[in-house]
Protein backbone atom coordinates (compact mmCIF):
# COMPACT_ATOMS: atom_id res chain seq x y z
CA UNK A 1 47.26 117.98 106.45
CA UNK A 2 50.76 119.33 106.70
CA UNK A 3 53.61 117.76 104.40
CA UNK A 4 56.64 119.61 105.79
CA UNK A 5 59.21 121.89 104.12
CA UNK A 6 61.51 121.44 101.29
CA UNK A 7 63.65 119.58 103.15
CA UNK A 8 61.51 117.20 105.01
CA UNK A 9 59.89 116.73 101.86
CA UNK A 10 63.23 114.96 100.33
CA UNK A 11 63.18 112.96 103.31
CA UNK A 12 60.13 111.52 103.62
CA UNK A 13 56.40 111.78 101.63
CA UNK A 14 54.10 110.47 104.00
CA UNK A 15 53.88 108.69 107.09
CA UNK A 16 56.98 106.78 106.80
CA UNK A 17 60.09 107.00 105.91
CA UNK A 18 60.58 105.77 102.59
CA UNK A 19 61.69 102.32 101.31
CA UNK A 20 63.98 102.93 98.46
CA UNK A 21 64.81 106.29 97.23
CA UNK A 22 66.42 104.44 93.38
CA UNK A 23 66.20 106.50 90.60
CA UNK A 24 65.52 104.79 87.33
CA UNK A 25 67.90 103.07 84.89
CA UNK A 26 68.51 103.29 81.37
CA UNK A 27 66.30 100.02 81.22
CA UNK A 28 63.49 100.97 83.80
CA UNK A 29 63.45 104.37 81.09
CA UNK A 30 63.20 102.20 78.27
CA UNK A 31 60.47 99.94 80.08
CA UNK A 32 58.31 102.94 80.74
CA UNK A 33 58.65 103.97 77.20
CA UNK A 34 57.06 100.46 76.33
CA UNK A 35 54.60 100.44 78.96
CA UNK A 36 53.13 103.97 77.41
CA UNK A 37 53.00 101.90 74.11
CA UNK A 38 50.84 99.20 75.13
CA UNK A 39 48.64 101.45 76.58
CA UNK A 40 48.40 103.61 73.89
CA UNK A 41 47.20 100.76 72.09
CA UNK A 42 45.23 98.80 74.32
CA UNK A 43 43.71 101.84 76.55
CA UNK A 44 44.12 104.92 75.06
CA UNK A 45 43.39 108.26 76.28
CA UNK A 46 41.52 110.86 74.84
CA UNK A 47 43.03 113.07 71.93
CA UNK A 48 43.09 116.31 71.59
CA UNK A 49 39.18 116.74 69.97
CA UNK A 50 37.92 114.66 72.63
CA UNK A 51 39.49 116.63 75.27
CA UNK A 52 38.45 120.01 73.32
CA UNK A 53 34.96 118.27 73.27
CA UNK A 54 35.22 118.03 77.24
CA UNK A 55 36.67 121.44 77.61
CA UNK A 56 33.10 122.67 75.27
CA UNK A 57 31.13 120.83 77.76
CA UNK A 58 32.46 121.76 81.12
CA UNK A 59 33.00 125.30 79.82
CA UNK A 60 28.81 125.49 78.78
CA UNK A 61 28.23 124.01 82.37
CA UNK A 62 29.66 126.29 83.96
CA UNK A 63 28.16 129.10 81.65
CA UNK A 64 24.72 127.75 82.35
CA UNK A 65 25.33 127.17 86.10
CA UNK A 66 26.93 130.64 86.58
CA UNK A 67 23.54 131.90 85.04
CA UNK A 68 21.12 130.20 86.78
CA UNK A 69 22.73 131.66 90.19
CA UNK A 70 22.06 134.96 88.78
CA UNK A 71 18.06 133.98 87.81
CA UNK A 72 17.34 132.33 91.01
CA UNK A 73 18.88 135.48 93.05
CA UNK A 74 16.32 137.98 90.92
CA UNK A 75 13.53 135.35 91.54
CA UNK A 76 14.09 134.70 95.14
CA UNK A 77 14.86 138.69 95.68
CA UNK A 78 18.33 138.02 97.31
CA UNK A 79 21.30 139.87 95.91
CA UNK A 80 23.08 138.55 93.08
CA UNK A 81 26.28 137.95 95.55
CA UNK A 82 24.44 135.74 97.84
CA UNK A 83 23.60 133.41 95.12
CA UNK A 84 26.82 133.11 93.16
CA UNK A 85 27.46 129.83 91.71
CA UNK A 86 30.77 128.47 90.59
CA UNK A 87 31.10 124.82 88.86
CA UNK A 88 34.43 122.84 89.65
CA UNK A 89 35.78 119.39 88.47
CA UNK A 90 36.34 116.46 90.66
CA UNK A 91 37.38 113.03 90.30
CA UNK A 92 39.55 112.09 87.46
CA UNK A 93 38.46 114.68 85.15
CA UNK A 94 40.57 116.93 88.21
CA UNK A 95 43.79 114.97 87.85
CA UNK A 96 43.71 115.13 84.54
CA UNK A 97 43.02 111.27 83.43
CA UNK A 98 40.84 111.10 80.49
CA UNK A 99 39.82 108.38 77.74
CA UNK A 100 37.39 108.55 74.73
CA UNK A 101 34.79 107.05 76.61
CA UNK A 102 35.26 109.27 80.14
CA UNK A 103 32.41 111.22 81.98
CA UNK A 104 32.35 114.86 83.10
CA UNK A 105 32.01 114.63 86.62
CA UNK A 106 31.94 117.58 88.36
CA UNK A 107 30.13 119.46 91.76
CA UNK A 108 28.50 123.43 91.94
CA UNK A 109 29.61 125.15 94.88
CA UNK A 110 26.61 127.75 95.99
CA UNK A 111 26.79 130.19 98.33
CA UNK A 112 24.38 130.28 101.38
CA UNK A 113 21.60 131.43 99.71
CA UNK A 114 20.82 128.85 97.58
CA UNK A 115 19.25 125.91 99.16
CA UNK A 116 19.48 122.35 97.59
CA UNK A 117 16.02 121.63 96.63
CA UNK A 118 15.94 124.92 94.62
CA UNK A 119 19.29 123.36 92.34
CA UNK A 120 17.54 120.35 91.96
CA UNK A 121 13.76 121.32 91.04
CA UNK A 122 14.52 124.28 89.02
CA UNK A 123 18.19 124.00 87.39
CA UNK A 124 16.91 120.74 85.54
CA UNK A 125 14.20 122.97 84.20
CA UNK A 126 16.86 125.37 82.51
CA UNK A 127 19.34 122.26 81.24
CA UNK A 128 15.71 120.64 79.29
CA UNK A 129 15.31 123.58 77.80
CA UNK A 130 18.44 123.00 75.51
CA UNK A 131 18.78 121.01 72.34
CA UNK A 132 22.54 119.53 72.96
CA UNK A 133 21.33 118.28 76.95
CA UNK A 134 19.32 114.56 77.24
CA UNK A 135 18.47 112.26 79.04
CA UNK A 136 17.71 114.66 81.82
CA UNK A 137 17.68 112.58 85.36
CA UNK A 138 18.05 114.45 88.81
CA UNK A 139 18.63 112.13 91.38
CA UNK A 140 18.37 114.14 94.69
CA UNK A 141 17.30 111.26 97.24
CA UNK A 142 21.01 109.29 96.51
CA UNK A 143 23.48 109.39 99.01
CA UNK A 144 25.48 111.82 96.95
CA UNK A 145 22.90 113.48 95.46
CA UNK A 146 23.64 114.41 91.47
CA UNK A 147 21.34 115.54 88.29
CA UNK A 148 23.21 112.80 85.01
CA UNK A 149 22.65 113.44 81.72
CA UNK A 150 24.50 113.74 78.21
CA UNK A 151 26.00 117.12 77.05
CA UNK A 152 26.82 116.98 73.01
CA UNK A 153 26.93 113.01 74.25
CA UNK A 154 29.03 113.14 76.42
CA UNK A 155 27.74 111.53 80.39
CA UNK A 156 27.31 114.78 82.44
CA UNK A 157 27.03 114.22 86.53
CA UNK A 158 26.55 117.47 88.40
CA UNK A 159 26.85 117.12 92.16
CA UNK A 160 26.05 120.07 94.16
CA UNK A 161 27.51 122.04 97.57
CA UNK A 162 25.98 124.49 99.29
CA UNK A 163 28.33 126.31 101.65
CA UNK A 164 26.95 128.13 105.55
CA UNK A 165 28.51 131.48 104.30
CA UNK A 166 28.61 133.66 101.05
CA UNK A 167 30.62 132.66 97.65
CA UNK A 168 32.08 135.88 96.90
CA UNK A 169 33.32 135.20 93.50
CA UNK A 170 35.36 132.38 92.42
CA UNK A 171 36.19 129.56 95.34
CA UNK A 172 40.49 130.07 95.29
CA UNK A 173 41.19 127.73 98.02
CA UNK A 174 39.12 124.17 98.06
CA UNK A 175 41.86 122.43 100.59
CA UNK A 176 40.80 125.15 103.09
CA UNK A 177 39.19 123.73 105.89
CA UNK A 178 37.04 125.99 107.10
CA UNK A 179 34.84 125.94 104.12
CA UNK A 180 33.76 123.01 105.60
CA UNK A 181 32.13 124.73 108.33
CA UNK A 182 28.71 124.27 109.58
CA UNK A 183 28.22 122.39 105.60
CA UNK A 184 26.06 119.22 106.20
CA UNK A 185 27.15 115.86 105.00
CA UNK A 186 25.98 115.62 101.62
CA UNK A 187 27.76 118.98 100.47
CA UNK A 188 30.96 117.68 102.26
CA UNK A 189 30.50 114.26 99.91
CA UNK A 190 30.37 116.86 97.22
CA UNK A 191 32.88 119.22 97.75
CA UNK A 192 35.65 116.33 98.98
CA UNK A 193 35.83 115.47 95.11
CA UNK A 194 37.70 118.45 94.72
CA UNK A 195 39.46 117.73 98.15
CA UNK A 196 40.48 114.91 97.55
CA UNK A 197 41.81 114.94 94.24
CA UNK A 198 43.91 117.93 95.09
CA UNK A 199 45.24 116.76 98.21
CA UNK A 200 46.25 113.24 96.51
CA UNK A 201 48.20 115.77 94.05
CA UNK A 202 49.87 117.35 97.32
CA UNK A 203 51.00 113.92 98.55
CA UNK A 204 53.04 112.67 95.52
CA UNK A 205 56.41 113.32 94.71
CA UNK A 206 56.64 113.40 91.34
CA UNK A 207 52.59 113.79 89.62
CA UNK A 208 53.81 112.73 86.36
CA UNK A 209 55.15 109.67 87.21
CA UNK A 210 52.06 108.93 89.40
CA UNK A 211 50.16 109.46 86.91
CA UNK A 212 51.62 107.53 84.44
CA UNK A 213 51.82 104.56 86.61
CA UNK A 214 47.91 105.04 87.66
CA UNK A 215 46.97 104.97 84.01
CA UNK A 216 47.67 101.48 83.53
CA UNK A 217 46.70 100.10 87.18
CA UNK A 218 43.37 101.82 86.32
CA UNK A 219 43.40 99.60 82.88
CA UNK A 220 44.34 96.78 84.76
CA UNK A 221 41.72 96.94 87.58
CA UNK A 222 39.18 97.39 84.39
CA UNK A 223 39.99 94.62 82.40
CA UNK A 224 40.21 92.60 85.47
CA UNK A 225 36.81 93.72 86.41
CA UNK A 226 37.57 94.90 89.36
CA UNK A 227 36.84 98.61 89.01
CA UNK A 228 33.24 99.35 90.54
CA UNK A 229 32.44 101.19 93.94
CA UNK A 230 29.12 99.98 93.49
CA UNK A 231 29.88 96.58 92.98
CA UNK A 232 32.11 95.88 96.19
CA UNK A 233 35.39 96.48 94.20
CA UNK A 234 37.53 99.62 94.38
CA UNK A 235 36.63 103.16 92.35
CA UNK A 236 38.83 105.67 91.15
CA UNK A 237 39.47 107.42 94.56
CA UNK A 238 40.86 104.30 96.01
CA UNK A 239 42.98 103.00 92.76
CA UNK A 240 44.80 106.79 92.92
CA UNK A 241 45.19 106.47 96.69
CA UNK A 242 46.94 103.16 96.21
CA UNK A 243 49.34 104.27 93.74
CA UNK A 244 49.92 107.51 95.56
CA UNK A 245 50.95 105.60 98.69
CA UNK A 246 53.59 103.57 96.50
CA UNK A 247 54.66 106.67 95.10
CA UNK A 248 55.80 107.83 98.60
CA UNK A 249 57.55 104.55 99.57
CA UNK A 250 59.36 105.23 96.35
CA UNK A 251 59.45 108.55 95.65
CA UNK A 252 62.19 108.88 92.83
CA UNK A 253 60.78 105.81 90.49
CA UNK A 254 59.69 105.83 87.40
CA UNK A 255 56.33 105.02 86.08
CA UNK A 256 57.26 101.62 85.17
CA UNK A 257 59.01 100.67 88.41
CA UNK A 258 55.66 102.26 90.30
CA UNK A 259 53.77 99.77 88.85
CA UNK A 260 55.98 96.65 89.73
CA UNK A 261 55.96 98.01 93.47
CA UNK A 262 52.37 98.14 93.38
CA UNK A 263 51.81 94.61 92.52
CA UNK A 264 55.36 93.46 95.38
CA UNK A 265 53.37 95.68 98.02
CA UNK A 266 49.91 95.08 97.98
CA UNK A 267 50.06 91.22 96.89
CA UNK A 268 51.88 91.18 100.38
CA UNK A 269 50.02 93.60 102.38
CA UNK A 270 48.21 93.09 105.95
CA UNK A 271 44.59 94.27 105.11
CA UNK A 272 43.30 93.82 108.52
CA UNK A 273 41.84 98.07 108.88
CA UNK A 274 43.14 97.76 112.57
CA UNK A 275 46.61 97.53 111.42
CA UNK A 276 46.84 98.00 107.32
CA UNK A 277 44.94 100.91 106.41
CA UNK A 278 46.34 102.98 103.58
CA UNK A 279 47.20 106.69 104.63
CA UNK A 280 48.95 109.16 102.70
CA UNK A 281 48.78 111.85 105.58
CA UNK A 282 47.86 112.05 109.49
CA UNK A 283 44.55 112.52 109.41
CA UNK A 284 43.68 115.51 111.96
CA UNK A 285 40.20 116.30 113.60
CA UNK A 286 38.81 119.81 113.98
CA UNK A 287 37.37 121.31 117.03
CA UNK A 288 35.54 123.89 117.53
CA UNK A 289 31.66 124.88 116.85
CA UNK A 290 30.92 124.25 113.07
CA UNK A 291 33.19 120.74 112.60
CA UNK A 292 31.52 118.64 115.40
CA UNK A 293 29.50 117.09 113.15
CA UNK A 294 32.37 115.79 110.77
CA UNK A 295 33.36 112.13 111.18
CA UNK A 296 36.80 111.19 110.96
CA UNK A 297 37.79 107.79 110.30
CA UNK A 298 39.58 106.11 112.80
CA UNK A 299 41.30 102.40 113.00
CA UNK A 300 39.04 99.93 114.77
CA UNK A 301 40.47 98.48 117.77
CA UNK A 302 42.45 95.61 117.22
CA UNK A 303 40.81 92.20 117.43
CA UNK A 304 41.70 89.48 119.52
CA UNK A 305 40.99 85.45 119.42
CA UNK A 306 38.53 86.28 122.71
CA UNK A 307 36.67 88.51 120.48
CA UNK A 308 33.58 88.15 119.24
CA UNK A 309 32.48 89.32 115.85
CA UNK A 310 30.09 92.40 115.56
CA UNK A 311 26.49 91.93 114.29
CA UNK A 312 27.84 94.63 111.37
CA UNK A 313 31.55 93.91 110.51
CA UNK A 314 33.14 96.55 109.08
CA UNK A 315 35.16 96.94 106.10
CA UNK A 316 37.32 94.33 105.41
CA UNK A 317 40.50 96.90 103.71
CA UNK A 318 40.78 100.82 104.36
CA UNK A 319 41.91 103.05 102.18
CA UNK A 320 41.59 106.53 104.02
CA UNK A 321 41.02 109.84 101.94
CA UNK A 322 43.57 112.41 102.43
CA UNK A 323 41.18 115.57 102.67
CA UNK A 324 39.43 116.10 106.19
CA UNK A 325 37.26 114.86 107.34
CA UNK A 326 38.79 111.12 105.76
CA UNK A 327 36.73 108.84 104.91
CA UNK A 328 37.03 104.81 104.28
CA UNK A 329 36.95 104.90 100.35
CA UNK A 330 36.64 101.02 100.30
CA UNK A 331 33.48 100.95 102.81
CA UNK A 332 31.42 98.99 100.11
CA UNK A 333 34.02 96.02 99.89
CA UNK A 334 32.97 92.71 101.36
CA UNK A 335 35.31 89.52 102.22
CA UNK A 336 33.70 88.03 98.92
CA UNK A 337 35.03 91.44 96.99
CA UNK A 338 38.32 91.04 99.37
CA UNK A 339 38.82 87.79 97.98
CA UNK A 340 39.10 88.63 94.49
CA UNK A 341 41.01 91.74 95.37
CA UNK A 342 43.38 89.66 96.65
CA UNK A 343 43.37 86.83 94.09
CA UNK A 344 43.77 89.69 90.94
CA UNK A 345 46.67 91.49 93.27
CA UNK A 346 48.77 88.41 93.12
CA UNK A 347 47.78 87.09 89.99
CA UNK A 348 49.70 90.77 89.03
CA UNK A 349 52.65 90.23 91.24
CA UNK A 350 53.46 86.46 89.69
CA UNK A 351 53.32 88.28 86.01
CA UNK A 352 55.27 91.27 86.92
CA UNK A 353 58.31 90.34 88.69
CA UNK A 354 60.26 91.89 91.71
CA UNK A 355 63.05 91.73 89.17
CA UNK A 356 61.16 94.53 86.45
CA UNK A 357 59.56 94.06 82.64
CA UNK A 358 61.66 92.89 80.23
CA UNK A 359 61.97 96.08 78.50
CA UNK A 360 62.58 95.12 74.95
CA UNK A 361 58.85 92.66 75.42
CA UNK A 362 55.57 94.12 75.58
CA UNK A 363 55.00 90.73 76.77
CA UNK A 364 54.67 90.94 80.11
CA UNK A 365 52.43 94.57 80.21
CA UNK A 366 49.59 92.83 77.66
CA UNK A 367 49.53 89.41 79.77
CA UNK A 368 48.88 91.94 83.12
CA UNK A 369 46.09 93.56 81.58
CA UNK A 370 44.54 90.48 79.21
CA UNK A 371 40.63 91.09 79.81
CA UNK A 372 38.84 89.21 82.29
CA UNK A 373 36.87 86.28 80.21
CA UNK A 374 33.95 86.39 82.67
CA UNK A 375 31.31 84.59 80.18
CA UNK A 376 34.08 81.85 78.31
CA UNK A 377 34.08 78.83 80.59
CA UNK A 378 36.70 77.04 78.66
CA UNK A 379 38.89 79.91 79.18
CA UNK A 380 38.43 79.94 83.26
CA UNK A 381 34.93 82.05 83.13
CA UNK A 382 31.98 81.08 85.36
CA UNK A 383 29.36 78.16 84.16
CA UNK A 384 26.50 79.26 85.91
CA UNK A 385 24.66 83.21 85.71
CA UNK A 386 21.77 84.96 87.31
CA UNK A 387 20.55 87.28 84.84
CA UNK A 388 18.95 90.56 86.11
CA UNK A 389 17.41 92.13 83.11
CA UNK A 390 15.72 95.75 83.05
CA UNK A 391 13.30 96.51 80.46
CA UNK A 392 12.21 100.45 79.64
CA UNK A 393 9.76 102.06 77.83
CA UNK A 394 12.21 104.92 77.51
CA UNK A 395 16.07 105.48 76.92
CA UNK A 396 15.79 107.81 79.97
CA UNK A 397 13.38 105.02 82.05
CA UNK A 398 15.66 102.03 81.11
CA UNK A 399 18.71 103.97 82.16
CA UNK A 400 17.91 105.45 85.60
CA UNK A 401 16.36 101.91 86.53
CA UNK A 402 19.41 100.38 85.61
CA UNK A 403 21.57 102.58 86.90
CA UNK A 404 19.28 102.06 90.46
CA UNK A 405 18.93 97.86 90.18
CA UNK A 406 23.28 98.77 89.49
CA UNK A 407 23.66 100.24 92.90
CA UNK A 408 21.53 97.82 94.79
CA UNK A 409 22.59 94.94 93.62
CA UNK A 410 25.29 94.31 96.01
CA UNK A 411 23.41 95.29 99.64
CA UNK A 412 20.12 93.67 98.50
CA UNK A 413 21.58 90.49 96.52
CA UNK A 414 24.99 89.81 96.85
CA UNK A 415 25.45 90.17 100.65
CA UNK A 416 22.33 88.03 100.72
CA UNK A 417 23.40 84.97 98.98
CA UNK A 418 23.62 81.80 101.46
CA UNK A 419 27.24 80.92 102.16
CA UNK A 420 28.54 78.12 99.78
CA UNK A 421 31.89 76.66 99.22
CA UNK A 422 32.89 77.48 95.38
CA UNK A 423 32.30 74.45 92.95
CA UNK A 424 35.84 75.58 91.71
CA UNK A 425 38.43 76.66 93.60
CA UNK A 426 39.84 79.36 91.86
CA UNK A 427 36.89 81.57 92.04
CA UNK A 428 34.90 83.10 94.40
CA UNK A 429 31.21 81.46 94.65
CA UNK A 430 29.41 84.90 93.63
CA UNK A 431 30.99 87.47 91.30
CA UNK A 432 29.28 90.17 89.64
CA UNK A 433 30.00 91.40 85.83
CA UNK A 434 30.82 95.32 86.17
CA UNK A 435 28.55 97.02 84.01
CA UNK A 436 25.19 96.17 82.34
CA UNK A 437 25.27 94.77 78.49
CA UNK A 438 22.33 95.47 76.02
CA UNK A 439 20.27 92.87 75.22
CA UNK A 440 16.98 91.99 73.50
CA UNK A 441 14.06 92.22 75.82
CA UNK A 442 13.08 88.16 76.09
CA UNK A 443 9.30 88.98 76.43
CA UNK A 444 9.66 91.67 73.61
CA UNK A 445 7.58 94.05 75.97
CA UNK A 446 10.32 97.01 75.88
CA UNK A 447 12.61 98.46 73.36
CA UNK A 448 15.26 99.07 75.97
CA UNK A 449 16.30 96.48 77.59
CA UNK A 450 19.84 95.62 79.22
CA UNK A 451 21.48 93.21 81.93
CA UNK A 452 23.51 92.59 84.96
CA UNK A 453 25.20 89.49 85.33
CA UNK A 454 26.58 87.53 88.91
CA UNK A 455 29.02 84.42 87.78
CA UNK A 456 27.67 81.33 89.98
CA UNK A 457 30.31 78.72 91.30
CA UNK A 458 28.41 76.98 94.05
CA UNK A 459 27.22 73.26 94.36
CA UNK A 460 24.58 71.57 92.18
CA UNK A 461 21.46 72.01 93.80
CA UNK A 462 21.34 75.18 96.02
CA UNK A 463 18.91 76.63 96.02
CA UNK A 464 18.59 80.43 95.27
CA UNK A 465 15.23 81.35 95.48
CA UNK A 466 14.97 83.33 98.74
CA UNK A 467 17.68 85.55 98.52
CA UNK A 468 16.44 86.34 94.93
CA UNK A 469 12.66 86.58 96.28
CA UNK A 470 14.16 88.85 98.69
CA UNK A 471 15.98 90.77 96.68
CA UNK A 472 12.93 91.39 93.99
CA UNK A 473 10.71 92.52 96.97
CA UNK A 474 12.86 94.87 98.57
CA UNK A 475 14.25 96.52 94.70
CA UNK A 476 10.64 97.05 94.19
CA UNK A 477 10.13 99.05 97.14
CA UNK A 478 13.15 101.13 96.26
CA UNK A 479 12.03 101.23 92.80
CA UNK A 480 8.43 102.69 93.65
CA UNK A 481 10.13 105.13 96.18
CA UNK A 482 12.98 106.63 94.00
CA UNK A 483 11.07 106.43 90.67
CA UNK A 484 7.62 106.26 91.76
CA UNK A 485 6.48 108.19 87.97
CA UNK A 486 8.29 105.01 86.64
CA UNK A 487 6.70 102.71 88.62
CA UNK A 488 3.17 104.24 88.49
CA UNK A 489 3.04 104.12 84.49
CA UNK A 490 4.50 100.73 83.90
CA UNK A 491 7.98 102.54 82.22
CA UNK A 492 10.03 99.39 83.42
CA UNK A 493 10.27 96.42 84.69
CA UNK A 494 13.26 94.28 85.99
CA UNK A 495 13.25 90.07 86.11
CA UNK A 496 15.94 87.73 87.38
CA UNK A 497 16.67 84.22 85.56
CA UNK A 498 19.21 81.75 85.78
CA UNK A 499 21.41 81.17 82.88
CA UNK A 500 23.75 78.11 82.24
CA UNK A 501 27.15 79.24 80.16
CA UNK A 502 26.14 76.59 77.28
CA UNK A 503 22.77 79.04 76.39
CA UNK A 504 24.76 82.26 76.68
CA UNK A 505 24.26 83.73 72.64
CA UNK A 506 27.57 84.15 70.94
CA UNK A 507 27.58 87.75 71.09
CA UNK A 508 27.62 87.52 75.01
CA UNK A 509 29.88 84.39 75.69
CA UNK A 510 32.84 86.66 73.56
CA UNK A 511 32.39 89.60 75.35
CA UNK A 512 35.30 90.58 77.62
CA UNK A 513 36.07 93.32 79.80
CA UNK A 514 37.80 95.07 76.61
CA UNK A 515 34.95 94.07 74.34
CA UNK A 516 31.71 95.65 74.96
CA UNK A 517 28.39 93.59 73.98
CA UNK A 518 25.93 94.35 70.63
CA UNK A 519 22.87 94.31 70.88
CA UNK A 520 22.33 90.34 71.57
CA UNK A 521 19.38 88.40 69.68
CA UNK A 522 16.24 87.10 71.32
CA UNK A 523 18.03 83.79 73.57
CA UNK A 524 15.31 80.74 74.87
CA UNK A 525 12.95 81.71 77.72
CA UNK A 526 14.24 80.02 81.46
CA UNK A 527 11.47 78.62 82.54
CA UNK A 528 12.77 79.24 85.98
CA UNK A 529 11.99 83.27 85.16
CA UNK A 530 11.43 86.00 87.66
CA UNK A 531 12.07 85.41 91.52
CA UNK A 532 12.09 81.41 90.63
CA UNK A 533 16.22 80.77 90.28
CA UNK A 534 17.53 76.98 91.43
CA UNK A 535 20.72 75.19 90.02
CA UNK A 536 19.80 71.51 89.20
């Protein structure tokens, strides 16, 4: 990645030239000022004991993953060199976003000694061993493998990178390249958290403003329900690259202005990857022995009316990481995802105006981020729901199933459903709810029990069934593959039902994506229960 000297750099952040280079005015100052108000009240960050509380947690982490490195060198018999271990921050956490409510997510960088089974069978052992560390759960089979649990409650995920050559001492220089050498694709998933988030840093021209103006797209996007890798939507990677890339266009804005560019520029943008893809930097490819392994994204050829579609379209957006090798960090979305992408980007751009906020009304910054009212029908919410409950036996059963049923429910349900027209117009036929909701287990067979919800707009009468037949059959084989100790001893279980909006308890229909659920009371039994789900 190379960004240019001083001078270049006051020309041009980027790939382009820029499109305005306005400084704020007294009243884009002013509407900033509000901006910070409403969300200080509506989406605070974290104060200053939560963020002590984070520095505690991360600091012990790293105190307990510095250690292990030592044991496992005397146990293996390697020198204590050759096993150095050094625990890093990624994500968010990195660029320095935090709420009440935020995870630690972070990623141990190991030197060539240290293989990844070894982290994942024995450093669990030495985190159970402590009284402030629960809900234990390695997950070493996932894509990006990671051990979760809670640290002095706060959500811990520890990915891990093991390097081809020696860690001697601390890691200085993450953005270098040739770290990258020889690693193998699940370390370079790992390690890009930190290379990524640094290299966004690198590619903005002023960080506080960017930041400032991610803060509330990332409220928006979550009160708009709209902020889920898993789900199809867009994660924190791909938010930050977004903003970042408006930053450039407009390098010498203010938070406030940032924010009504990024609603002018993306309600308008060409998504098609061939021709829109979102870059912050020219992307370069290594040679060499060591790299040849690495992947670089690369635009798809440009499609013409002749033609024809592939068996496995691709992505219908890219949003390419600046770190090498980049990456598409909106793979997951769908054209049903797209859709509502694209529906919440404009409904943005027709409340915030190309002509600015009113800066003496918090009017217009509370109407862009009014929660999503998924469940209230009468306020533009869905009618129809399939319910996916998950019942444990455990806290720690209940939550790695969910978190597992979570990540498949878009590949093994949602890309499955039969193509429909929507009942209404103004929403997509099939849209999930981002995050699970407690709830009382129906069949009072578990104490933990919890559910995902997809909003249903499609004509009376289809019929569901198959795709959710389908869908049970293939999450159980996951289920009994990933958690087969689970599955063996009857910790969980998961059902789907269908759920009209009318028999939706109280507690659920007024839930919001600012308002989290209680725990809801027993509602009636469907009879049209597990793997049986028609609209009549």
């Amino acid at each position: 990645m190379s960004v240019g000297n001083d001078r270049q750099r006051q020309q041009q952040w980027g790939v382009s030239p820029p499109v305005s280079l306005s400084k704020p005015s007294a009243k884009d100052i002013a509407a900033a000022e509000v901006m910070k108000e409403v969300l200080a009240d509506e989406a605070p960050e974290a104060n200053d004991e939560e963020r002590q509380l984070h520095r505690t947690v991360f600091e012990l982490m790293s105190r307990l993953v510095s250690e292990w490195g030592r044991e496992y060198a005397f146990s293996a018999g390697f020198e204590e060199a050759d096993c150095h271990c050094q625990l890093m921050a990624i994500g968010s956490a990195r660029l320095g976003l935090q709420d009440p409510s935020s995870d630690i997510d972070c990623v141990v960088v190991a030197g060539h000694k240290v293989p990844r089974d070894a982290f994942f069978n024995l450093f669990p052992v030495k985190l159970s061993e402590r009284n402030d560390i629960n809900n234990l759960n390695p997950v070493p089979q996932a894509a990006v493998p990671v051990i979760k649990m809670k640290c002095m409650d706060v959500d811990v995920d520890v990915l891990f990178c093991g390097l081809a050559h020696p860690l001697d001492g601390p890691l200085l220089d993450p953005s270098d390249d040739n770290l990258l050498c020889d690693m193998d694709d699940k370390s370079t998933r790992s390690i890009n958290g930190v290379r990524v988030s640094d290299a966004i840093k690198a590619c903005v021209p002023n960080f506080d403003h960017f930041l400032g103006a991610l803060r509330m797209i990332r409220a928006w996007a979550r009160r708009r329900g709209i902020y889920s890798n898993a789900l199809g939507y867009l994660g924190g990677v791909s938010w930050a690259i977004l903003v970042a890339r408006v930053c450039q266009l407009f390098p010498n804005m203010g938070p406030s202005q940032l924010v009504v560019r990024f609603f002018r520029v993306y309600s308008r943008w060409n998504w098609d990857p061939s021709e829109g893809a979102v870059v912050l930097c020219h992307s370069e490819q290594r040679s060499g022995d060591g790299f040849q392994h690495h992947k670089v994204w690369c635009p798809p050829p440009k499609r013409t009316t002749m033609d024809q579609p592939t068996v496995a379209a691709a992505s219908p957006m890219a949003v390419i990481t600046p770190a090498y090798p980049s990456m598409n960090s909106t793979f997951g979305v769908t054209s049903m995802t797209m859709e509502t992408l694209k529906r919440e980007l404009e409904r943005g751009a027709s409340i915030i105006s190309t002509k600015g906020v009113d800066s003496s009304s918090r009017a217009s910054w509370e109407s862009l981020i009014e929660p999503l009212h998924f469940f209230q029908y009468d306020q533009g919410g869905y009618k129809q729901f399939l319910q996916i409950e998950i019942g444990g036996a455990s806290e720690l059963s209940h939550k790695s199933a969910e978190g597992l049923v979570n990540s498949k429910l878009k590949p093994l349900l949602l890309r499955k459903m039969p193509e429909a027209v929507p009942e209404d117009s103004s929403k997509v036929p099939y849209r999930a709810w981002t995050g699970a909701m407690p709830i009382e287990d129906p069949c009072r067979e578990y104490p933990y029990c919890s559910a995902l919800f997809v909003g249903l707009s499609i004509p009376v009468g289809m019929d569901l069934r198959p795709a959710v037949r389908e869908f049970m059959e293939r999450l159980g084989i996951e289920l009994a593959t990933q958690m087969p100790e689970y599955k063996a001893g009857g910790m969980f279980d998961v059902r789907v039902r269908h759920v009209p909006s009318a028999s939706l308890p109280d507690s659920v229909r007024s839930v919001t994506c600012k308002r989290k659920a209680a725990v809801l009371p027993d509602d009636a039994a469907n009879d049209d229960a597990t793997k049986r789900v028609r609209l009549t």
